[in-house]
N, C-alpha and C. Protein backbone atom coordinates (compact mmCIF):
# COMPACT_ATOMS: atom_id res chain seq x y z
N UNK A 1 -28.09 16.76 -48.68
CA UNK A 1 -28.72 17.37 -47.53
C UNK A 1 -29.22 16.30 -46.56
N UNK A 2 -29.76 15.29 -47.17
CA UNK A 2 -30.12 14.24 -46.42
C UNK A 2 -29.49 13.83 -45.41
N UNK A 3 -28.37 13.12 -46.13
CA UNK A 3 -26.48 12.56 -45.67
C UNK A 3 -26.79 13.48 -44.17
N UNK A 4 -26.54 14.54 -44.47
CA UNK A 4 -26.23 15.98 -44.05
C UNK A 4 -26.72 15.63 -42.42
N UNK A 5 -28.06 15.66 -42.84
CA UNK A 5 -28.93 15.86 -41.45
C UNK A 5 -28.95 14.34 -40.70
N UNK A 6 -28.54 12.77 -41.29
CA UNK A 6 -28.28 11.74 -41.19
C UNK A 6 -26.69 11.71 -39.92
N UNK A 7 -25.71 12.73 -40.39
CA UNK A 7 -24.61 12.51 -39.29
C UNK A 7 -24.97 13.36 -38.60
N UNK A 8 -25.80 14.31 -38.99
CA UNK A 8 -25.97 15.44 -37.32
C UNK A 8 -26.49 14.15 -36.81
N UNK A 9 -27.48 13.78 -36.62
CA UNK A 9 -28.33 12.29 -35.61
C UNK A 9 -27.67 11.83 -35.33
N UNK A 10 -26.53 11.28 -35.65
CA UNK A 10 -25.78 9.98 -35.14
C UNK A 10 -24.96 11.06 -34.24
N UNK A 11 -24.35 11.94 -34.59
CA UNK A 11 -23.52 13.24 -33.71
C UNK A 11 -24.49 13.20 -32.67
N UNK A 12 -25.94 13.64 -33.05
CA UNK A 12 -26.32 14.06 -31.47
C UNK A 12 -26.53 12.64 -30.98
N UNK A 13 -26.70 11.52 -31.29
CA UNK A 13 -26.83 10.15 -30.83
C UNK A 13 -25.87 10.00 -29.81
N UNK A 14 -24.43 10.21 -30.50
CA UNK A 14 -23.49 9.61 -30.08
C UNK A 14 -23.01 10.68 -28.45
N UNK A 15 -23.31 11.94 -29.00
CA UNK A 15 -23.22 12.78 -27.72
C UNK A 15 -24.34 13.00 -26.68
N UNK A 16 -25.25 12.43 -26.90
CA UNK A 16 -26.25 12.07 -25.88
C UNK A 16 -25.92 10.78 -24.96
N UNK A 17 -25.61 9.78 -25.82
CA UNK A 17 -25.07 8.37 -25.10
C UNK A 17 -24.08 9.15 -23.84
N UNK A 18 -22.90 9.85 -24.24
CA UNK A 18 -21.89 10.29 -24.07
C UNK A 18 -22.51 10.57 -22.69
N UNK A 19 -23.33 11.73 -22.78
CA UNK A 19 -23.90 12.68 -21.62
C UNK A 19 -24.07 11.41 -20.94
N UNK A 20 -25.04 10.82 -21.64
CA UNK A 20 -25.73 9.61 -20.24
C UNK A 20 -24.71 8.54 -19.23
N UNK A 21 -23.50 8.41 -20.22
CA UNK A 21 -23.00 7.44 -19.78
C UNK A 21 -21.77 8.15 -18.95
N UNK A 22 -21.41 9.62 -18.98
CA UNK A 22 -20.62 10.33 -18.23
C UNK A 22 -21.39 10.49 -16.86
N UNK A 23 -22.91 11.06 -16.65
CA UNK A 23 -23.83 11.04 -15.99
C UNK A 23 -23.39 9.95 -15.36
N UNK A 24 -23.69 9.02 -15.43
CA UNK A 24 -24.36 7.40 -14.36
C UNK A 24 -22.73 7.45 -14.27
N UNK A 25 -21.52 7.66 -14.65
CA UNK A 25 -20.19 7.70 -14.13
C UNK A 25 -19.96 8.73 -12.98
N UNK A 26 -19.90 9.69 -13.28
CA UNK A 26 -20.27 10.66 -12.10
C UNK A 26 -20.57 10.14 -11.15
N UNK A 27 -22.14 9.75 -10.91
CA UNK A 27 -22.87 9.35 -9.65
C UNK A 27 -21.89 8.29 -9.08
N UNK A 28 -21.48 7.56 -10.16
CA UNK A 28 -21.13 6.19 -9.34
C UNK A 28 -19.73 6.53 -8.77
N UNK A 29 -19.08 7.55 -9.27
CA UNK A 29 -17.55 8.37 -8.71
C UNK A 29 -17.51 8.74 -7.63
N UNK A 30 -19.17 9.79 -7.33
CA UNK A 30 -19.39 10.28 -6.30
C UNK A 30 -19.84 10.23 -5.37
N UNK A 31 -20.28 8.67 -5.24
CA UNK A 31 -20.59 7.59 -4.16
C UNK A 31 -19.59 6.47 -3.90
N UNK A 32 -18.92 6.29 -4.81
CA UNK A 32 -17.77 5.24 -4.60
C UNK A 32 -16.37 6.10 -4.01
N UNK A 33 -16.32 7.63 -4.27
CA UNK A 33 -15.42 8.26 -4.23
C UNK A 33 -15.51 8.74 -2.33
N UNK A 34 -17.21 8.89 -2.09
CA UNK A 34 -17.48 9.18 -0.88
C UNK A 34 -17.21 7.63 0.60
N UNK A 35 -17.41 6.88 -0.48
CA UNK A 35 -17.59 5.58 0.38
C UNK A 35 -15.83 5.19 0.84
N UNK A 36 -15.01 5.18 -0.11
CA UNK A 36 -13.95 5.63 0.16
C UNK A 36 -12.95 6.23 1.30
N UNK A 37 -13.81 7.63 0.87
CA UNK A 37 -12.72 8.64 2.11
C UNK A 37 -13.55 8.42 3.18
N UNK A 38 -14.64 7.88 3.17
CA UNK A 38 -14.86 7.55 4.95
C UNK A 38 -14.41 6.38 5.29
N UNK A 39 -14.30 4.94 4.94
CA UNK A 39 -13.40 3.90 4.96
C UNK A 39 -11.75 4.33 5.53
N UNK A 40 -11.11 5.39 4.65
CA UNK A 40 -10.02 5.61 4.73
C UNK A 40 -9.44 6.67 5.68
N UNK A 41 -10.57 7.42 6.34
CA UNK A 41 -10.33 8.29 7.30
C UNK A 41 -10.59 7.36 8.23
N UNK A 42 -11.69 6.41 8.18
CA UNK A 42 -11.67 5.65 9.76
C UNK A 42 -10.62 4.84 10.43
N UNK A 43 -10.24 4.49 8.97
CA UNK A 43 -8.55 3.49 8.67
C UNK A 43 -7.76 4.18 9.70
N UNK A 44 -7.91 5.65 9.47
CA UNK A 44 -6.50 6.49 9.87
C UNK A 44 -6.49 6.71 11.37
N UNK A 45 -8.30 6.60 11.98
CA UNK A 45 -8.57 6.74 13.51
C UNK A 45 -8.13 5.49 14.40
N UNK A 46 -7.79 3.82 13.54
CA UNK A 46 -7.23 3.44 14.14
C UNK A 46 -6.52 3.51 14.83
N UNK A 47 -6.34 2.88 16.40
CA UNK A 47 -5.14 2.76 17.24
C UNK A 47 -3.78 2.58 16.47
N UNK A 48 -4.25 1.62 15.67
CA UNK A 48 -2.76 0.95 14.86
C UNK A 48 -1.84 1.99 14.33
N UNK A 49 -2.79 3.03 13.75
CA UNK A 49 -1.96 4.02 13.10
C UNK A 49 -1.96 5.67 13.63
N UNK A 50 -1.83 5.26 15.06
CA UNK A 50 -1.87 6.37 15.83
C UNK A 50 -0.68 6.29 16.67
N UNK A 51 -0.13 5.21 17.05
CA UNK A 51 1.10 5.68 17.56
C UNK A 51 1.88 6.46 17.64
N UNK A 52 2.09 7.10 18.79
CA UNK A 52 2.64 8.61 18.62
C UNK A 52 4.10 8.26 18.94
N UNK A 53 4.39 7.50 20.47
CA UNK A 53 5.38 6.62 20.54
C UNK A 53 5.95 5.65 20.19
N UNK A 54 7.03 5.51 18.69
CA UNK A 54 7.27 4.86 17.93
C UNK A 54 8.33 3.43 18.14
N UNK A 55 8.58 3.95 19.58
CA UNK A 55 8.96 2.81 20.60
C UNK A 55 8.14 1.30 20.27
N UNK A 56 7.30 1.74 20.51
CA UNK A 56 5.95 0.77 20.59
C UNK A 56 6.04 -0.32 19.00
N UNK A 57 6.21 0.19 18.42
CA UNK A 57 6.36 -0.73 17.30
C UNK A 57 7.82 -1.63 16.71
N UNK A 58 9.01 -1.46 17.81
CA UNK A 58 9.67 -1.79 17.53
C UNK A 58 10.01 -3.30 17.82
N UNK A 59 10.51 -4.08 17.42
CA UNK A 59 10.80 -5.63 17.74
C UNK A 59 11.88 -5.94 17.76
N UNK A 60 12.06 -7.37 18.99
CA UNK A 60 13.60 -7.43 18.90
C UNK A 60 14.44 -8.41 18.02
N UNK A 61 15.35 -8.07 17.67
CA UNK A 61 16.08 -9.33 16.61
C UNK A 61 17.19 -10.22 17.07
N UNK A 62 15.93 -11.31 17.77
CA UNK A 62 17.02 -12.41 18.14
C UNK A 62 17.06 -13.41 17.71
N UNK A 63 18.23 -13.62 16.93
CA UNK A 63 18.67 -14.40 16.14
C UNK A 63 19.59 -15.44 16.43
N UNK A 64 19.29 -16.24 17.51
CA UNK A 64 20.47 -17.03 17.81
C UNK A 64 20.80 -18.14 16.90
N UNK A 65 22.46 -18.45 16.63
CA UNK A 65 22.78 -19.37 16.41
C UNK A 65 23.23 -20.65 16.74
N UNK A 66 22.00 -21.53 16.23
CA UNK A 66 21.85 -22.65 16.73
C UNK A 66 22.25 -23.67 16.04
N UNK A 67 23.05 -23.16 14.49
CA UNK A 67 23.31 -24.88 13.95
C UNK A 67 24.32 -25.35 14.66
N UNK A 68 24.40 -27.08 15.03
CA UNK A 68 25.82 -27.34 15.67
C UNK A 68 27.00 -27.47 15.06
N UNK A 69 28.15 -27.56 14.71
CA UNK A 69 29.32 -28.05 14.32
C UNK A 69 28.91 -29.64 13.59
N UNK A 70 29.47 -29.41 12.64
CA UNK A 70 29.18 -30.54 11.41
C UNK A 70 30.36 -31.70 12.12
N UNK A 71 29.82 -32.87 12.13
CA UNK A 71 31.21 -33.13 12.98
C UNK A 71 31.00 -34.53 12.16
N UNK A 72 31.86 -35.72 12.34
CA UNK A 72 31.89 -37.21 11.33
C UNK A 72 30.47 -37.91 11.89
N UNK A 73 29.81 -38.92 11.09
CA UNK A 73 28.81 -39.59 11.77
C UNK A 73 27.71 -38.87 10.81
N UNK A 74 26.28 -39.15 12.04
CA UNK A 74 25.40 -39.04 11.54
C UNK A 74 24.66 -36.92 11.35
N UNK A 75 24.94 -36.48 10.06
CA UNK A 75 25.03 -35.13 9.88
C UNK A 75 23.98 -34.39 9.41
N UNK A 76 22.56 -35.54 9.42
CA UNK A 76 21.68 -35.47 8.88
C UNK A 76 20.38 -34.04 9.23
N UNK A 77 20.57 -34.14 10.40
CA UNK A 77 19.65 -33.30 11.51
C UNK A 77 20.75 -31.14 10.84
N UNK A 78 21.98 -31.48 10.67
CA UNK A 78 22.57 -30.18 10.71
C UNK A 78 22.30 -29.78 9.25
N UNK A 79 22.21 -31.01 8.56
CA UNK A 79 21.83 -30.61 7.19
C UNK A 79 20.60 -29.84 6.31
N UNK A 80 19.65 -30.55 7.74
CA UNK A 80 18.49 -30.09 7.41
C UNK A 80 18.41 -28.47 7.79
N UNK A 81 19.21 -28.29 8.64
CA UNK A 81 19.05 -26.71 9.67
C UNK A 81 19.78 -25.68 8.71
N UNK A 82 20.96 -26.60 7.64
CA UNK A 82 21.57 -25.67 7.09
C UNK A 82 20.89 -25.30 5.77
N UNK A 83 20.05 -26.33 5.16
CA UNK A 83 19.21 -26.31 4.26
C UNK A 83 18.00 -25.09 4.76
N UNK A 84 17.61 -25.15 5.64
CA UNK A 84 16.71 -23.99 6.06
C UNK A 84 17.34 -22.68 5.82
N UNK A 85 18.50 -22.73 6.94
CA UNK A 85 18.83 -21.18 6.80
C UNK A 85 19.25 -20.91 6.06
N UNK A 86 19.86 -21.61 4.70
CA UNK A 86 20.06 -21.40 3.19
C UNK A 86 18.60 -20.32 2.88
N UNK A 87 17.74 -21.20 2.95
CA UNK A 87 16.29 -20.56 2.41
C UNK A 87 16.61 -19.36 3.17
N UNK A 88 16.31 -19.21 4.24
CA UNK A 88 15.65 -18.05 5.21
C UNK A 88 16.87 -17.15 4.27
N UNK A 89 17.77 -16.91 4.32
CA UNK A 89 19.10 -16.10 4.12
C UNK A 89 18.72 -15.28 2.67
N UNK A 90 17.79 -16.43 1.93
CA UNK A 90 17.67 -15.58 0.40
C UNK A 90 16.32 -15.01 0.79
N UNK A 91 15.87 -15.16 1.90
CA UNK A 91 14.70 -14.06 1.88
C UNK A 91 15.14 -12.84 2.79
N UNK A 92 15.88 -13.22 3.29
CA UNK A 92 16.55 -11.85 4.82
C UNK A 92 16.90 -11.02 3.65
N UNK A 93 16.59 -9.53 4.30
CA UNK A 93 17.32 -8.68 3.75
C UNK A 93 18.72 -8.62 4.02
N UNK A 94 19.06 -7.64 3.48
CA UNK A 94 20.78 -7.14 3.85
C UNK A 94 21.11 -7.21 5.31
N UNK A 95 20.02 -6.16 5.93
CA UNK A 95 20.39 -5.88 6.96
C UNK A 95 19.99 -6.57 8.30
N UNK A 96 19.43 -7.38 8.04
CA UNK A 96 19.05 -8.69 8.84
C UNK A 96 20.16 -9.36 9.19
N UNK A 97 20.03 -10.07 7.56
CA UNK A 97 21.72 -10.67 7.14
C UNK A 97 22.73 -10.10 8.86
N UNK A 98 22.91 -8.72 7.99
CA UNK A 98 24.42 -8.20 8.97
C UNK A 98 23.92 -8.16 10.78
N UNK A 99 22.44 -8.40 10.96
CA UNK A 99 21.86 -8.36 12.00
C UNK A 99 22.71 -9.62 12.84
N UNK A 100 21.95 -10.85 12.23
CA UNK A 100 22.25 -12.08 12.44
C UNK A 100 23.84 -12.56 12.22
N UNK A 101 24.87 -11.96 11.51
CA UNK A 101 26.10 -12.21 11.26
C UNK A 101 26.89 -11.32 12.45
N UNK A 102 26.32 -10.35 12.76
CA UNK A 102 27.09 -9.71 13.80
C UNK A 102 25.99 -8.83 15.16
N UNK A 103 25.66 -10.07 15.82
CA UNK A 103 24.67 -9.25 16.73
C UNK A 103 24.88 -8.59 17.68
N UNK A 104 26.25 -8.85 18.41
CA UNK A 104 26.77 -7.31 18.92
C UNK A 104 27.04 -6.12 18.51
N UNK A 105 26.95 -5.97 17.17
CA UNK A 105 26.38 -4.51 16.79
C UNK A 105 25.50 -3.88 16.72
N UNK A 106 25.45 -2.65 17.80
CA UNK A 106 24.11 -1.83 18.11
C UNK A 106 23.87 -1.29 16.75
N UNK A 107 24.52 -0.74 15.97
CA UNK A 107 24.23 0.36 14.75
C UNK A 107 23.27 -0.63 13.99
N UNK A 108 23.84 -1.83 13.76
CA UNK A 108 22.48 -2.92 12.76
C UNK A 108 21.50 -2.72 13.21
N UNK A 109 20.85 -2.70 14.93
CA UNK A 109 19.91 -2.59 15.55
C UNK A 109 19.37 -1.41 15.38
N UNK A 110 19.83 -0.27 15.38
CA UNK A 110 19.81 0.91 15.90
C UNK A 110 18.90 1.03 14.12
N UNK A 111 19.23 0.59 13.52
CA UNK A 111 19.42 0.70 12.14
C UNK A 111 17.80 0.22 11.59
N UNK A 112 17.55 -1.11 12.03
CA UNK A 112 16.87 -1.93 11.67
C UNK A 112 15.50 -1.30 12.21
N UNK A 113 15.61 -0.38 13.57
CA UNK A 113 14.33 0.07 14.54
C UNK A 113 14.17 1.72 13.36
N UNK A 114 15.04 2.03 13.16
CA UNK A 114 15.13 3.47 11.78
C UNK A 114 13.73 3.16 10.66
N UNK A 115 14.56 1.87 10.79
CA UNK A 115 13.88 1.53 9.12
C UNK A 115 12.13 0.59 9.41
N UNK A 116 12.00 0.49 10.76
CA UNK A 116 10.44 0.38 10.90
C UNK A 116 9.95 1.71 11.08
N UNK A 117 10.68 2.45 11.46
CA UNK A 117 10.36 3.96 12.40
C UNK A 117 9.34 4.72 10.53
N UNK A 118 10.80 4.07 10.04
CA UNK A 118 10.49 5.02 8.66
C UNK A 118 9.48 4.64 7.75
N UNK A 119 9.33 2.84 7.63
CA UNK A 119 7.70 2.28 7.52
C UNK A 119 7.09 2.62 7.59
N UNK A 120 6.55 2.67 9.27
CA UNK A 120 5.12 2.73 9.46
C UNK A 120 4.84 4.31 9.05
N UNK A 121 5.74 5.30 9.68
CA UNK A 121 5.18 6.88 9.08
C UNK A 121 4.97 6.97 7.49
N UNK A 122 5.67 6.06 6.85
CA UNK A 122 5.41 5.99 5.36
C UNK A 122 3.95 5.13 4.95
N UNK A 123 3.57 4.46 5.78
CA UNK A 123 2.27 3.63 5.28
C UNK A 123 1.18 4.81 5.59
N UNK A 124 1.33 5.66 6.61
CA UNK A 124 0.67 6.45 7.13
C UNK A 124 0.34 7.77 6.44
N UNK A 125 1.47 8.13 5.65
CA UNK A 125 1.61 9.12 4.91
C UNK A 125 0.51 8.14 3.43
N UNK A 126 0.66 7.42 3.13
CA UNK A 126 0.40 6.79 1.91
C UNK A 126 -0.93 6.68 1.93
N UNK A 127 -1.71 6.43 3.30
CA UNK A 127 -3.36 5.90 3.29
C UNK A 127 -3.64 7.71 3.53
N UNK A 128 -3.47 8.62 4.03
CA UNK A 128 -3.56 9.72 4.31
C UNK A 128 -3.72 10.77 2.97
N UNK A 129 -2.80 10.14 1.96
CA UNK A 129 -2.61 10.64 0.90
C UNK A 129 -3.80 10.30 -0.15
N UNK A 130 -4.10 9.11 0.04
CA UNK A 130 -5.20 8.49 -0.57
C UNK A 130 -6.37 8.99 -0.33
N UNK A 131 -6.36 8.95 0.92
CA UNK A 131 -7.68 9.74 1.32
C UNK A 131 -7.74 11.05 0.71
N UNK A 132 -6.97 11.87 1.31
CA UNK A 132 -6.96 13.45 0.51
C UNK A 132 -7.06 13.14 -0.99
N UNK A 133 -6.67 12.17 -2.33
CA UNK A 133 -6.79 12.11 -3.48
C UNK A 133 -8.56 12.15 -3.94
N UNK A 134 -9.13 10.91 -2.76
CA UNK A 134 -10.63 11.00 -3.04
C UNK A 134 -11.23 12.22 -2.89
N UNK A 135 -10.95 12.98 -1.86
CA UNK A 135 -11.59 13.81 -1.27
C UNK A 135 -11.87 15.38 -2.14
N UNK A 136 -10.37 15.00 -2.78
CA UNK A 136 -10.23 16.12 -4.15
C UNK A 136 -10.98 16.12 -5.54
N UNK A 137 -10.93 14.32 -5.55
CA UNK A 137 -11.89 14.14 -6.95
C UNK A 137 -12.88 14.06 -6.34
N UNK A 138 -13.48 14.39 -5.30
CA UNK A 138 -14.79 13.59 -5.24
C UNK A 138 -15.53 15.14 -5.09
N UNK A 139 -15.24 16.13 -4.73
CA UNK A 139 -15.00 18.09 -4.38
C UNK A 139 -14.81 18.20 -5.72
N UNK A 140 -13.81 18.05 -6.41
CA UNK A 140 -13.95 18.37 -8.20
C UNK A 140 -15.08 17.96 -9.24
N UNK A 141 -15.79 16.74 -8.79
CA UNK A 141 -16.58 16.53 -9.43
C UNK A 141 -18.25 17.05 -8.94
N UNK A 142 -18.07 17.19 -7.85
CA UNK A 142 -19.51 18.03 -7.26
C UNK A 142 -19.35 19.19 -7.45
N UNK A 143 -18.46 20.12 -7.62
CA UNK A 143 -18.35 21.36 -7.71
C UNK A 143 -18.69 21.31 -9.54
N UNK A 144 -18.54 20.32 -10.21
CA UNK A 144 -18.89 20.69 -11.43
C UNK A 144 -19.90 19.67 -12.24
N UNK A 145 -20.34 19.17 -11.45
CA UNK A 145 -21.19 17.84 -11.66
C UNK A 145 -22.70 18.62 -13.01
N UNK A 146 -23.11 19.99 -12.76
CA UNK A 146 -23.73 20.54 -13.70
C UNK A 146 -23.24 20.09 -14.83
N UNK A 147 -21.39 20.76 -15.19
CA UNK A 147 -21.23 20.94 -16.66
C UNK A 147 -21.11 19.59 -16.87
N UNK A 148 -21.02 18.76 -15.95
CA UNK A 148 -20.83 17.10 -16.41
C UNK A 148 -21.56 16.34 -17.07
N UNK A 149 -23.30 17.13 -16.10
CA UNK A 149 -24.12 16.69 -16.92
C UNK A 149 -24.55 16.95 -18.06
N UNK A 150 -24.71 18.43 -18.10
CA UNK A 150 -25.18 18.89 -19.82
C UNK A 150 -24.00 20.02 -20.00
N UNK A 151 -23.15 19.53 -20.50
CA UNK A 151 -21.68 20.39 -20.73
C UNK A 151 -22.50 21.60 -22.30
């Protein structure tokens, strides 16, 4: 019987801790959760991410080619240029690449302004989304913050 009444204590011990330490989680959810979606709604009132005209964010890709013709003599200066655009080339994407390999093609261009177009509405969608995630836990947990505390 002793035993008995020995693990109820540690039971209610251990589910009291529980309460307390779900408690001071809560609060700190529902201030960190609040601090949050106002950070991330103000994020969204930026100019930056208000562009309605998606014109505006587009850039142009000029890529001229400037190494000279490797020619006998001193080849030192072309070596270095080709050593660069070695580098640059393994960081270009694909479509850079085909940017810079064929720049009279509008479709690369046409292509390349798509795929910022489709960026930035995607970064936009993503901080927007975030926000609405806080805004849900942070409404789920005040709406039940009672049973949280003494369930």
């Amino acid at each position: 019987m002793a035993s008995l009444l020995k693990v109820d204590q540690e039971v209610k011990l251990k589910v009291d801790s529980f309460r307390e330490w779900i408690t001071r989680e809560a609060d700190l959810v529902a201030k960190f959760f609040t601090k949050k979606f106002l950070e991330l709604n103000s994020f969204l009132k930026e100019p930056i991410l208000n562009i309605h005209n998606l014109t505006q964010i587009h850039s142009d890709m000029n890529l001229p080619l400037l190494i000279p013709r490797i020619e006998d003599g001193n080849n030192f200066g072309v070596s270095i240029q080709e050593e660069t655009v070695t580098e640059l080339r393994t960081v270009e994407t694909k479509l850079v690449s085909k940017i810079a390999k064929y720049p009279h093609v509008q479709d690369y261009h046409h292509t390349m302004t798509e795929i910022d177009e489709k960026e930035y509405i995607g970064l936009w969608l993503i901080i927007s989304e975030l926000r609405n995630q806080y805004v849900t836990v942070h409404d789920t947990i005040l709406k039940n913050i009672e049973k949280i505390n003494g369930p």
